[in-house]
N, C-alpha and C. Protein backbone atom coordinates (compact mmCIF):
# COMPACT_ATOMS: atom_id res chain seq x y z
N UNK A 1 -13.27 -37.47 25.85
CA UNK A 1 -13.94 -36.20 25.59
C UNK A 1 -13.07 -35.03 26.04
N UNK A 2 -12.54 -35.15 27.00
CA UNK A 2 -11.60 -34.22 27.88
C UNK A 2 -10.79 -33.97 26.89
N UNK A 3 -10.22 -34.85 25.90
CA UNK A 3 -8.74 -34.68 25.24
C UNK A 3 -9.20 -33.88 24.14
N UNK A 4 -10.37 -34.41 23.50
CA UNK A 4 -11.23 -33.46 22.30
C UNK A 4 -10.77 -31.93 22.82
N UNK A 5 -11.30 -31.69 23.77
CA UNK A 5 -11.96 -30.39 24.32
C UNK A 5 -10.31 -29.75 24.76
N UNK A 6 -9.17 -30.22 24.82
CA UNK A 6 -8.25 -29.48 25.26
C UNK A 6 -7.61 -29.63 23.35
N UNK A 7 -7.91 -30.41 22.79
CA UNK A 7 -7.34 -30.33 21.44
C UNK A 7 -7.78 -28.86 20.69
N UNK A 8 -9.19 -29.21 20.57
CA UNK A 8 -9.96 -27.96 19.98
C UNK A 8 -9.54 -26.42 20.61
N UNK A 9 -9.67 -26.56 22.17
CA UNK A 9 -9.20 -25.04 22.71
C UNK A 9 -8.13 -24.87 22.42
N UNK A 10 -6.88 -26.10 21.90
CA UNK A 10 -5.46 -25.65 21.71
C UNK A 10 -5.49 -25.40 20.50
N UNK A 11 -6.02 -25.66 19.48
CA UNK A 11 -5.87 -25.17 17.74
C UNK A 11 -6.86 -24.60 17.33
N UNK A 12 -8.03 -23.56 18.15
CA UNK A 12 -8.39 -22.69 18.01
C UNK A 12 -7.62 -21.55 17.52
N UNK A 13 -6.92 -20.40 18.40
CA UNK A 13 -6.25 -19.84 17.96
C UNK A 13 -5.60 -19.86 16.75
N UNK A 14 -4.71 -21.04 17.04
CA UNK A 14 -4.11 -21.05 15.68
C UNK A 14 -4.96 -20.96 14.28
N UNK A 15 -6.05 -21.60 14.25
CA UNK A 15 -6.91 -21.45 13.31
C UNK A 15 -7.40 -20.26 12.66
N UNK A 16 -7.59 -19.23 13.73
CA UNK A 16 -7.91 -18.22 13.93
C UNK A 16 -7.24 -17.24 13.10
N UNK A 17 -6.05 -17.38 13.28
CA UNK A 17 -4.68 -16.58 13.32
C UNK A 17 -4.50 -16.47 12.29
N UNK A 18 -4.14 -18.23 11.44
CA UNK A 18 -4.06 -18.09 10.31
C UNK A 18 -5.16 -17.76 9.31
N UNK A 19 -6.35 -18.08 9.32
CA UNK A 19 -7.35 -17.81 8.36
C UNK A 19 -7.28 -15.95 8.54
N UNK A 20 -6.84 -15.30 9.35
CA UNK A 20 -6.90 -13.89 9.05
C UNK A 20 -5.56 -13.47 8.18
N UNK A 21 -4.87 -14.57 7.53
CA UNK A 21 -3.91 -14.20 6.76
C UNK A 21 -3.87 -15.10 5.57
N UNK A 22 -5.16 -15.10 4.90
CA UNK A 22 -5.31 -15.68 4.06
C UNK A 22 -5.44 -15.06 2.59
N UNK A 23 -5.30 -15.17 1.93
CA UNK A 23 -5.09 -14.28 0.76
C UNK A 23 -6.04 -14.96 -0.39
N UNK A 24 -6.17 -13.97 -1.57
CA UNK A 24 -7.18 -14.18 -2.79
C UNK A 24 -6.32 -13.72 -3.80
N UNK A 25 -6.96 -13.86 -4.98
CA UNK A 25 -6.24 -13.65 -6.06
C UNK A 25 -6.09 -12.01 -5.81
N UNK A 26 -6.98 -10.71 -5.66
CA UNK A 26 -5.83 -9.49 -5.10
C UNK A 26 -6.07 -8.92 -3.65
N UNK A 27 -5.66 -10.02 -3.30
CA UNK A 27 -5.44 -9.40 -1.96
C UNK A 27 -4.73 -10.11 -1.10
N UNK A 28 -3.86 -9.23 -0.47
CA UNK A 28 -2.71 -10.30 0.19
C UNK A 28 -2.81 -9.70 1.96
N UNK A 29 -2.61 -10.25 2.90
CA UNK A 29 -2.96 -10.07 4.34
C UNK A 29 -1.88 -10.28 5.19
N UNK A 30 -1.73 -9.80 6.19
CA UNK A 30 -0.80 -10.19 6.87
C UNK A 30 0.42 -9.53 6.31
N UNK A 31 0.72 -8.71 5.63
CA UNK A 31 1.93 -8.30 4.77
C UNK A 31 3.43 -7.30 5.62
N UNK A 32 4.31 -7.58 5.46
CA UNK A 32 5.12 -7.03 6.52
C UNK A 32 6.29 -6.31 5.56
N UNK A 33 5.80 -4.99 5.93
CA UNK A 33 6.84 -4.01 5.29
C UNK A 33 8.00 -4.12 5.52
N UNK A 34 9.36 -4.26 4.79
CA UNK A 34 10.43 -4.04 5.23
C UNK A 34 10.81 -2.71 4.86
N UNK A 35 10.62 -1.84 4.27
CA UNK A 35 11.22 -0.35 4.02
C UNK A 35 9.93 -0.31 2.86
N UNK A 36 10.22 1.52 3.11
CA UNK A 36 9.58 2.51 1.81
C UNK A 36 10.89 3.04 1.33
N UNK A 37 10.75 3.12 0.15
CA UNK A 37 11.78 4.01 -0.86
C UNK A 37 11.58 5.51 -1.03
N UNK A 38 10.05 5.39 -1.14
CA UNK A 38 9.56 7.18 -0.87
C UNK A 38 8.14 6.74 -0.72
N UNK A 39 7.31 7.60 -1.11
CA UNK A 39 6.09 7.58 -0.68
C UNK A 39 5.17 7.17 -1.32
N UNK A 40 5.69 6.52 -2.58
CA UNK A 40 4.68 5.27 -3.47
C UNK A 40 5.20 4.33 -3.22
N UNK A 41 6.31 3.78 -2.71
CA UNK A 41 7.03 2.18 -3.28
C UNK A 41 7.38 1.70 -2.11
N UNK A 42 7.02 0.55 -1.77
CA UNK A 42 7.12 0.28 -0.54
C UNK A 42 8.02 -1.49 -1.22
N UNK A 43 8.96 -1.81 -0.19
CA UNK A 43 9.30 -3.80 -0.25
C UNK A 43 8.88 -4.50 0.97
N UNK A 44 8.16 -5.44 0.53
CA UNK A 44 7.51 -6.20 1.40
C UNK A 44 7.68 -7.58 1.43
N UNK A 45 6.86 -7.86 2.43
CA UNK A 45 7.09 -9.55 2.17
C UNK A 45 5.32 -10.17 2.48
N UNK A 46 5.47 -10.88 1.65
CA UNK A 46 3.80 -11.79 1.65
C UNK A 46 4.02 -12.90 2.20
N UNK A 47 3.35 -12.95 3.45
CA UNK A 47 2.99 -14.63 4.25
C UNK A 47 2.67 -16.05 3.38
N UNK A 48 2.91 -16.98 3.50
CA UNK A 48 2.00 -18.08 2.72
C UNK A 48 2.16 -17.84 1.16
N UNK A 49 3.48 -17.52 0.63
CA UNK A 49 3.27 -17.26 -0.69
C UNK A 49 4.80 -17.50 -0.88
N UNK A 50 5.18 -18.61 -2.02
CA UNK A 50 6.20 -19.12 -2.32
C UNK A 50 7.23 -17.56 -2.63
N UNK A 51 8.73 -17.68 -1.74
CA UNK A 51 9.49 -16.68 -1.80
C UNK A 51 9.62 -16.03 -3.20
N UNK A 52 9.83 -16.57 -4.24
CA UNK A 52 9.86 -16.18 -5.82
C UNK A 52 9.21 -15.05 -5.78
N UNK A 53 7.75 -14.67 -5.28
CA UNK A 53 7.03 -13.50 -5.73
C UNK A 53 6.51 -13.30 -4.37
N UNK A 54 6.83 -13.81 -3.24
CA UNK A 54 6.41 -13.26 -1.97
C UNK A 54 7.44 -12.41 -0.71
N UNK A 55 8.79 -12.67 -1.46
CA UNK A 55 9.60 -11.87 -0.41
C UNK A 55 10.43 -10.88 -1.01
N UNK A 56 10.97 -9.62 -0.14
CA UNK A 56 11.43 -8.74 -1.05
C UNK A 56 10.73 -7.73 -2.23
N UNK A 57 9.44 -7.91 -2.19
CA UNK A 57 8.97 -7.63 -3.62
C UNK A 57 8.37 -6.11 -3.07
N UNK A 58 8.61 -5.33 -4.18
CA UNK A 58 8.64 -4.23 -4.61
C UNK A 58 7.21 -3.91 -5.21
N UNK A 59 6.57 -2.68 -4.05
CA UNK A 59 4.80 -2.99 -4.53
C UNK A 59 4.67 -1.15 -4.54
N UNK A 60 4.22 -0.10 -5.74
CA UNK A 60 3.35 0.84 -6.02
C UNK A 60 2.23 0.74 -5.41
N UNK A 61 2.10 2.17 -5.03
CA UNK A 61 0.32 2.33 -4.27
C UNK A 61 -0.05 2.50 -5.75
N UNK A 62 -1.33 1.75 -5.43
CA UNK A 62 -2.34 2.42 -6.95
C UNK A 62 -2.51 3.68 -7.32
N UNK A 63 -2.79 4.43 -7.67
CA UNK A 63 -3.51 5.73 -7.93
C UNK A 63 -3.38 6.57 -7.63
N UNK A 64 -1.93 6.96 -7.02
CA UNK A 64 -0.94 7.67 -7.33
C UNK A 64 -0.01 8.01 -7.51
N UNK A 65 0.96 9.03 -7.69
CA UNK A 65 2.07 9.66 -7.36
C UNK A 65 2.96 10.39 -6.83
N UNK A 66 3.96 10.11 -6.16
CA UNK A 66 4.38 11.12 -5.28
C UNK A 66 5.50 11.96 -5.55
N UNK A 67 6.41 12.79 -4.89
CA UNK A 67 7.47 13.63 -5.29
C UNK A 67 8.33 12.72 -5.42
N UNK A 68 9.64 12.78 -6.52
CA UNK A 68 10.71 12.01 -6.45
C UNK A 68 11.38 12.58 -5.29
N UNK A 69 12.41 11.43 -4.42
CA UNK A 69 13.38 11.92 -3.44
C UNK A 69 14.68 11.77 -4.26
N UNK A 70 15.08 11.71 -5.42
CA UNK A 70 16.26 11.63 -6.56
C UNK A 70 15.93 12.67 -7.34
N UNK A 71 16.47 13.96 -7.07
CA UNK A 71 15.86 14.28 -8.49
C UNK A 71 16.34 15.60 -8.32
N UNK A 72 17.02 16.52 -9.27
CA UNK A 72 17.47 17.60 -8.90
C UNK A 72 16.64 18.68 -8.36
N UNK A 73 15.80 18.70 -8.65
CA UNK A 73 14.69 19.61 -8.02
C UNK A 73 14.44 19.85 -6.39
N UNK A 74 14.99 21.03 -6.10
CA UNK A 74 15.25 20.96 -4.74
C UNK A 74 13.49 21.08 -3.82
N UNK A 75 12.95 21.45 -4.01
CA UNK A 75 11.55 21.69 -3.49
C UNK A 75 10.60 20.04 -3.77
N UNK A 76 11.24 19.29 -4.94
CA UNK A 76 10.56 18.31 -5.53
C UNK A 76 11.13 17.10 -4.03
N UNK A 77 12.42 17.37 -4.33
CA UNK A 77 13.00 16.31 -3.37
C UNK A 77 12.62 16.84 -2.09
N UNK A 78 12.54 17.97 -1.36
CA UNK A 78 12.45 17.78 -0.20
C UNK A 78 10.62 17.32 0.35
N UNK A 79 9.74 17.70 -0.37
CA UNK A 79 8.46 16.85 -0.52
C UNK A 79 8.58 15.43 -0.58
N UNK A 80 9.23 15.10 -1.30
CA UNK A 80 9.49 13.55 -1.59
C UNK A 80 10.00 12.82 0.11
N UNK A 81 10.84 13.65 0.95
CA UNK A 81 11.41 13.20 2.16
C UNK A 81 10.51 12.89 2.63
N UNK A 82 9.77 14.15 2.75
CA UNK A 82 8.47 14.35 3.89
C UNK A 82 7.62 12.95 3.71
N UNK A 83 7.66 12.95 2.14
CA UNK A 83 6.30 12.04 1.83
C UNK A 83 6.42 10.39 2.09
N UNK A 84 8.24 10.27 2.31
CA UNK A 84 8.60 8.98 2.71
C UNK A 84 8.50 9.26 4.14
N UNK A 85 8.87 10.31 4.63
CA UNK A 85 9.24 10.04 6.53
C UNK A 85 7.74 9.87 7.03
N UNK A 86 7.08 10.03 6.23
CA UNK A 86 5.03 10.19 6.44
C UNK A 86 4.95 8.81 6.62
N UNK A 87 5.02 7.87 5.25
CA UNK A 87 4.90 7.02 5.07
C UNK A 87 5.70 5.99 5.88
N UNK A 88 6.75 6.19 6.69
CA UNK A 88 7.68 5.37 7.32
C UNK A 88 7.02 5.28 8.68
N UNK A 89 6.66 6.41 9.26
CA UNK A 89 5.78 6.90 10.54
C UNK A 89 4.55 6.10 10.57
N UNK A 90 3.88 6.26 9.70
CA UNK A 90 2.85 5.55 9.65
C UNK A 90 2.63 4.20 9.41
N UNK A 91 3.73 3.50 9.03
CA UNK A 91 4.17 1.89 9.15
C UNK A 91 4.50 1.58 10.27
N UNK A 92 5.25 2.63 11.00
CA UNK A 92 6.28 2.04 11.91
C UNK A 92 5.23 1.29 12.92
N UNK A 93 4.78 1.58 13.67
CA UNK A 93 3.34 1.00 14.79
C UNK A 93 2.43 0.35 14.04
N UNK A 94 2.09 0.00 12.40
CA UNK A 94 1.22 -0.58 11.88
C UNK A 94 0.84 -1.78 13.08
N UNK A 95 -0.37 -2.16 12.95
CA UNK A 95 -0.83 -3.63 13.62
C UNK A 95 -0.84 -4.32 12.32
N UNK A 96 -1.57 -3.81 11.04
CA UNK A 96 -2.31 -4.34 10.49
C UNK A 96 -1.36 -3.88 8.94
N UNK A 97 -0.71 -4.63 7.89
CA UNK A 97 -0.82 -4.09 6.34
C UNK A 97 -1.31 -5.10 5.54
N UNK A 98 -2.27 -4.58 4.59
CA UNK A 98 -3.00 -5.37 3.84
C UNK A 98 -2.45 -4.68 2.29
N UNK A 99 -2.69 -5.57 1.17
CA UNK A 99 -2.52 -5.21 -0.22
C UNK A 99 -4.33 -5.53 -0.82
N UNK A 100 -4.66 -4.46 -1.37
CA UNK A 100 -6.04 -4.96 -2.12
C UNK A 100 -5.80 -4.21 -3.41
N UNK A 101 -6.89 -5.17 -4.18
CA UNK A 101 -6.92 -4.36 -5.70
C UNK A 101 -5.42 -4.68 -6.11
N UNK A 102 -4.77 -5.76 -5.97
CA UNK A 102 -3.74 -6.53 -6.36
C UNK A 102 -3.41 -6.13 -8.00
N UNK A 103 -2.57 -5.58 -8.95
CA UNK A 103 -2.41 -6.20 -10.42
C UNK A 103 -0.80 -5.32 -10.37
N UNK A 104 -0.81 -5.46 -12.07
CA UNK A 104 0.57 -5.36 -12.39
C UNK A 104 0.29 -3.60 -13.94
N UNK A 105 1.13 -3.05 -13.47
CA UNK A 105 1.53 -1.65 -14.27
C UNK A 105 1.88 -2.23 -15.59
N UNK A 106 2.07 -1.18 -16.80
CA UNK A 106 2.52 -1.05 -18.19
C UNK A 106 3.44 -1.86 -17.96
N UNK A 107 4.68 -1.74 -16.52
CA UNK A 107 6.23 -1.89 -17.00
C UNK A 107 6.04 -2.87 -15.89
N UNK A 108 4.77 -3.57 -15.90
CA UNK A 108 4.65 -5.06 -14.87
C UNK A 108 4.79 -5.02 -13.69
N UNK A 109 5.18 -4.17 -13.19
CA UNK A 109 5.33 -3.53 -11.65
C UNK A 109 3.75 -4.23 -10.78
N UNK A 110 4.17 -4.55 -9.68
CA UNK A 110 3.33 -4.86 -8.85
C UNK A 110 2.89 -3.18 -8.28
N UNK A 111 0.97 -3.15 -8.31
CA UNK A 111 0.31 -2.16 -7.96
C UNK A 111 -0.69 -2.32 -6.67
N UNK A 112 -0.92 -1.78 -6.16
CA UNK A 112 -2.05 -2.23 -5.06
C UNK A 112 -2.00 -0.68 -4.02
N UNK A 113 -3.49 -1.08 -3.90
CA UNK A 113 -4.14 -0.19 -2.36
C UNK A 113 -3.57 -0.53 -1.71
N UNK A 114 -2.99 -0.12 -0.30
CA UNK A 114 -2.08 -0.06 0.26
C UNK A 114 -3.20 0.29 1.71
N UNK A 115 -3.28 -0.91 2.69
CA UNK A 115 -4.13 -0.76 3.59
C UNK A 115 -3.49 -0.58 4.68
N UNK A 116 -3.79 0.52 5.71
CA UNK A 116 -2.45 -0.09 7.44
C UNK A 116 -3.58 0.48 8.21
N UNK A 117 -3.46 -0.54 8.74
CA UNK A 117 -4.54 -0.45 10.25
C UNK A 117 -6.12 0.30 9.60
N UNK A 118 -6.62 -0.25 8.50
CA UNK A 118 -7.54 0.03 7.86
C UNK A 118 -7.78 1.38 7.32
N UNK A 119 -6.46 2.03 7.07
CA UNK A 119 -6.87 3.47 6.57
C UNK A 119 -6.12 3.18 5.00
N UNK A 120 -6.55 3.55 4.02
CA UNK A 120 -5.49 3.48 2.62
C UNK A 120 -4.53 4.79 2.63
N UNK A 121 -3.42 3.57 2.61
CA UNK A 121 -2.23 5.03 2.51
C UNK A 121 -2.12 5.91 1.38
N UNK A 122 -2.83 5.74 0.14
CA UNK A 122 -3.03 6.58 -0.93
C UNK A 122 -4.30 7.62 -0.26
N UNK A 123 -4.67 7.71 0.63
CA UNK A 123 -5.59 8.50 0.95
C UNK A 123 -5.23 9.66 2.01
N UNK A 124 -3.77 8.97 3.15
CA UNK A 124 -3.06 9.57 3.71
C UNK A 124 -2.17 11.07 3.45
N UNK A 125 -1.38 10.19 1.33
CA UNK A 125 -0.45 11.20 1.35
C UNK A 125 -1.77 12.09 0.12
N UNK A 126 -2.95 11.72 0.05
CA UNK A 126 -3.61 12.64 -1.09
C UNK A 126 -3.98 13.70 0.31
N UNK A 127 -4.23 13.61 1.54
CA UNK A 127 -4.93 14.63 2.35
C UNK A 127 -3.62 15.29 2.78
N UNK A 128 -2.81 15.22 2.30
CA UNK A 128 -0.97 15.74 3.22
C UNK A 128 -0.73 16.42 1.69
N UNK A 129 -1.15 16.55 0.76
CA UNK A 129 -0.88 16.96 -0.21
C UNK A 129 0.82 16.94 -0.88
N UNK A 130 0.71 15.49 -0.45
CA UNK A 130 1.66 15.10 -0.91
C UNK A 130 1.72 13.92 -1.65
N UNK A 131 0.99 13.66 -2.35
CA UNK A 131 0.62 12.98 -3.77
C UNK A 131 -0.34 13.83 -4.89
N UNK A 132 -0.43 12.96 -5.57
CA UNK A 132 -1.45 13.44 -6.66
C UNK A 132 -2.04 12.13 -7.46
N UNK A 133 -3.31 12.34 -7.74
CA UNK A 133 -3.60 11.19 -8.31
C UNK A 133 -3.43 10.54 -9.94
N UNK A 134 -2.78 9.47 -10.15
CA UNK A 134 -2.16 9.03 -10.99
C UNK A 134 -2.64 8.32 -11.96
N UNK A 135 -3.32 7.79 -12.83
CA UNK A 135 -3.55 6.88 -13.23
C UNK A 135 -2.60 5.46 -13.90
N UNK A 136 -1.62 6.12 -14.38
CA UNK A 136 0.03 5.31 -15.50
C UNK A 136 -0.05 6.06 -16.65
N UNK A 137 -0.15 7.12 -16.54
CA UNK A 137 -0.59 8.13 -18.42
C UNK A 137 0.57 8.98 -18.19
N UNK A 138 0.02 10.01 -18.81
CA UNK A 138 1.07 10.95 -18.39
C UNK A 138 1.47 11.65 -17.04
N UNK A 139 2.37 12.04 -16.76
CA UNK A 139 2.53 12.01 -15.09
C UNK A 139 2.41 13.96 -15.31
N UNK A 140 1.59 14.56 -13.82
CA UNK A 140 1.41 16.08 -14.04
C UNK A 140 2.87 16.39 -13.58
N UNK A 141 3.27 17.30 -13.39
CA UNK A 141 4.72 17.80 -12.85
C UNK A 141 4.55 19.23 -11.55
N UNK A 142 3.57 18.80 -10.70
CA UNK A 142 3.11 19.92 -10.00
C UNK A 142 4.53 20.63 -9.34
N UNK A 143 4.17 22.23 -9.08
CA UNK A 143 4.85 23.02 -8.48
C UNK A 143 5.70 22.68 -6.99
N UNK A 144 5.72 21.77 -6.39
CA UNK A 144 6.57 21.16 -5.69
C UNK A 144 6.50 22.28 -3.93
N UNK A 145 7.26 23.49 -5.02
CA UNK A 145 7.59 25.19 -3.60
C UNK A 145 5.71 25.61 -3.34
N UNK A 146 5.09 25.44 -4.22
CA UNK A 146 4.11 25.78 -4.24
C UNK A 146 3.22 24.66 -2.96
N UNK A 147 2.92 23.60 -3.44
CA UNK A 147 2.17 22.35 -2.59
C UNK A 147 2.91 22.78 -1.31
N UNK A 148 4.30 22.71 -1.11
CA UNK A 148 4.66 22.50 0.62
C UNK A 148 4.22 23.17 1.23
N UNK A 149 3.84 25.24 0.68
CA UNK A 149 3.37 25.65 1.43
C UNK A 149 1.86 25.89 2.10
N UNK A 150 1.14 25.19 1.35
CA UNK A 150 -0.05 24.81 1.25
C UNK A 150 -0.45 24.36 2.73
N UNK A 151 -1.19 23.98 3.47
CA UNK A 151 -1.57 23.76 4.75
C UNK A 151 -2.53 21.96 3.97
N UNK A 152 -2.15 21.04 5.17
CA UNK A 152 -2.96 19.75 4.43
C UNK A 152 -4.14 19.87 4.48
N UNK A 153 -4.89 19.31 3.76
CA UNK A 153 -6.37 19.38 3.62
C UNK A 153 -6.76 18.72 4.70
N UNK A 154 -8.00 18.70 4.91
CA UNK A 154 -8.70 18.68 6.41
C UNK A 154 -9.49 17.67 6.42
């Protein structure tokens, strides 16, 4: 009985551990950022998911868009910094990144809500006014000099 009882308390945890990184058809857990590119595109890596489509992979926040950091537009790009150094800041201490609302764009691109420490980062850079919301249609081309000086929404 003794050995039961030190078995069970020893693969508790582990049990534990792993079932909180368990994944569904869209939603992936446990997810570990390796870099943002700017402030939609993040590469990651997915736990428990054959390397082919779980490491390295290149994931869009859903539902929106952010400033290019390439792009001749000097006011466009320097938004675009901000909107990655936002997004980098706010990974960096993550406990927690989750992918929900899992699918794939026009041009097959992996899309998803973008969860860290339970806040959606599409909700981060929409209150920093540094996104805009996107659907995959036509993209708006907002004023760039205009938004920075704007104060973030509250």
């Amino acid at each position: 009985m003794r050995t039961f009882f030190y078995f069970v308390l020893a693969t508790t945890p582990i049990y534990s551990v792993a079932s909180e990184c368990l994944h569904n058809d869209t939603t992936f857990r446990c997810v570990k950022v390796l870099k943002n590119y700017d402030g939609d595109t993040l590469t990651v890596n997915i736990p428990n998911v054959p390397a082919l489509i779980g490491k390295n992979i290149s994931v869009r926040v859903l539902g929106i868009d952010t400033p290019e950091v390439k792009t001749k537009n000097r006011c466009e790009k320097e938004a675009g910094k901000i909107a990655r150094n936002l997004v980098a800041n706010t990974l960096k201490n993550a406990k927690t990144v989750e992918l929900h609302n899992v699918q794939r764009d026009k041009y097959f691109r992996i899309l998803a809500d973008v969860i860290v420490d339970g806040r959606s980062l599409k909700d981060i850079l929409l209150k920093n006014n540094l996104a805009y919301s996107y659907d995959g249609g036509t993209k708006k081309h907002p004023d760039w000099c205009k938004v920075l000086r704007q104060p973030a929404n509250q």
